[in-house]
Protein backbone atom coordinates (compact mmCIF):
# COMPACT_ATOMS: atom_id res chain seq x y z
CA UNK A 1 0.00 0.00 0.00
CA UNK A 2 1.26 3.44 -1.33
CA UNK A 3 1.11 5.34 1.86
CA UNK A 4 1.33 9.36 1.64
CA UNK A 5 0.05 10.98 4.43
CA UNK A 6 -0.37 10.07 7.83
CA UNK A 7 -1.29 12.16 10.95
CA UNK A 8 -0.56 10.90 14.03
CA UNK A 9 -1.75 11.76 17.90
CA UNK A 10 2.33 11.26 19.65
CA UNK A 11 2.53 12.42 23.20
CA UNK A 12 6.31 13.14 24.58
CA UNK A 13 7.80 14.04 27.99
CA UNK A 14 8.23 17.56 28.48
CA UNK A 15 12.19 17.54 28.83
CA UNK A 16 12.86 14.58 26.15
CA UNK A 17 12.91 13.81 23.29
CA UNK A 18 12.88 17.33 22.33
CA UNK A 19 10.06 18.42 18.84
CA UNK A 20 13.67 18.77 16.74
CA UNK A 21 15.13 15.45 17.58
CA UNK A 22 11.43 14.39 17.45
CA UNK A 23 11.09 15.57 13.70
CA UNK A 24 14.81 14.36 12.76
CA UNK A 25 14.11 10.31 13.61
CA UNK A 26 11.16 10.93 11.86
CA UNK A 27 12.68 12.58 8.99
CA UNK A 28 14.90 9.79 8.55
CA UNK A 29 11.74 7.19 7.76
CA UNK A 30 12.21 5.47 4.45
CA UNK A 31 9.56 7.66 1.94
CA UNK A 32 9.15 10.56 4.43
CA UNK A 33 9.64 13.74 2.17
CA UNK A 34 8.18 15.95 5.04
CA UNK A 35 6.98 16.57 8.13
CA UNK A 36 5.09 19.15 10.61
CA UNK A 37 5.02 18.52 14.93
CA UNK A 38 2.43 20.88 15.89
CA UNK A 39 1.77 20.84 20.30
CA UNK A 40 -1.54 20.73 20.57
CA UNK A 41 -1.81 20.61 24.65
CA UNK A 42 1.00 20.57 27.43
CA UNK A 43 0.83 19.27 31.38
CA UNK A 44 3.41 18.95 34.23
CA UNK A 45 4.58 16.20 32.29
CA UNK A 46 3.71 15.80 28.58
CA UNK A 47 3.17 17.05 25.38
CA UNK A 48 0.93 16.36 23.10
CA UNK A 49 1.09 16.88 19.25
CA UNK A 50 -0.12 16.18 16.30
CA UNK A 51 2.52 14.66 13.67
CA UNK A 52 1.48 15.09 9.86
CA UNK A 53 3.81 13.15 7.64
CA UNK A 54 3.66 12.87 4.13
CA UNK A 55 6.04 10.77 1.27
CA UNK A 56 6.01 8.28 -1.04
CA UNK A 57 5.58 4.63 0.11
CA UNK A 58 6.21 5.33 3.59
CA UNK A 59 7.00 2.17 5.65
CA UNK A 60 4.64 2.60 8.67
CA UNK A 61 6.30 0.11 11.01
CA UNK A 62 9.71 1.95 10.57
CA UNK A 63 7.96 5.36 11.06
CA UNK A 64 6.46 3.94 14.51
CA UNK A 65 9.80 2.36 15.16
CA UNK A 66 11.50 5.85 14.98
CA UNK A 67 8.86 7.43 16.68
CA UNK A 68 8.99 5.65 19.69
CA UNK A 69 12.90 5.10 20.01
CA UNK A 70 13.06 8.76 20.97
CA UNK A 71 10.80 8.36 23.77
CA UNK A 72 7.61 8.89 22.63
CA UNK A 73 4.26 7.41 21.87
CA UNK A 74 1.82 7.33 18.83
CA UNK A 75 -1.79 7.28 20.68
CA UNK A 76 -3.80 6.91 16.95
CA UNK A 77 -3.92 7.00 13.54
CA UNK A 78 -6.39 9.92 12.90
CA UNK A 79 -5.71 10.56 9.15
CA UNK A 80 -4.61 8.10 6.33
CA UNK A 81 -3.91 8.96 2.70
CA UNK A 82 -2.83 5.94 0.42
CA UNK A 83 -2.72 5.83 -3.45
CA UNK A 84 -1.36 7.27 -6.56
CA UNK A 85 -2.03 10.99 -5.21
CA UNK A 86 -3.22 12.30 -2.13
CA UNK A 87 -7.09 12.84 -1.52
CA UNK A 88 -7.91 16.18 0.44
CA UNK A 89 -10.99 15.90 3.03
CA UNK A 90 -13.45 17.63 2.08
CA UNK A 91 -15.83 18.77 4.62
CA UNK A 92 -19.59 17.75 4.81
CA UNK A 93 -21.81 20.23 5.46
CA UNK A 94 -25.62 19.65 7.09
């Protein structure tokens, strides 16, 4: 499966890893062309973020892998783009 996009829910402890060293393992993912850490909440002891990453056939496993050999944690999956190109959402209105 062509994977292109994914965006991930990864919580880290405040002091380590830190969002570059965060964004450099993940970087280094075979068929990551790019990628965005945004913090989306912070307590005594976390941070949470939301990790968009997008490529060309990127190996999902390995991408985990780096993820967590830095320290931290991917919660969920919350967005998934596979195929030949990449899909935008378009929102639904009622």
């Amino acid at each position: 499966m062509n994977i292109r996009r994914l965006v991930l829910d990864v919580d880290k402890a405040v002091i380590r890893p830190s969002l570059i060293d965060l964004a450099a393992a993940i970087e280094r993912v075979e068929g990551v062309q790019g990628v965005n850490v945004t913090v989306t909440e912070i307590d005594i002891e976390t941070v949470g973020s939301e990790v968009t990453v997008e490529g060309e056939n990127i190996n999902y496993s390995a991408l985990v892998e780096a993820i967590e050999s830095t320290g931290a944690v991917v919660h969920s999956i919350d967005q998934l783009v596979c195929g030949s190109r990449i899909v935008e959402r378009i929102k639904r209105e009622r």
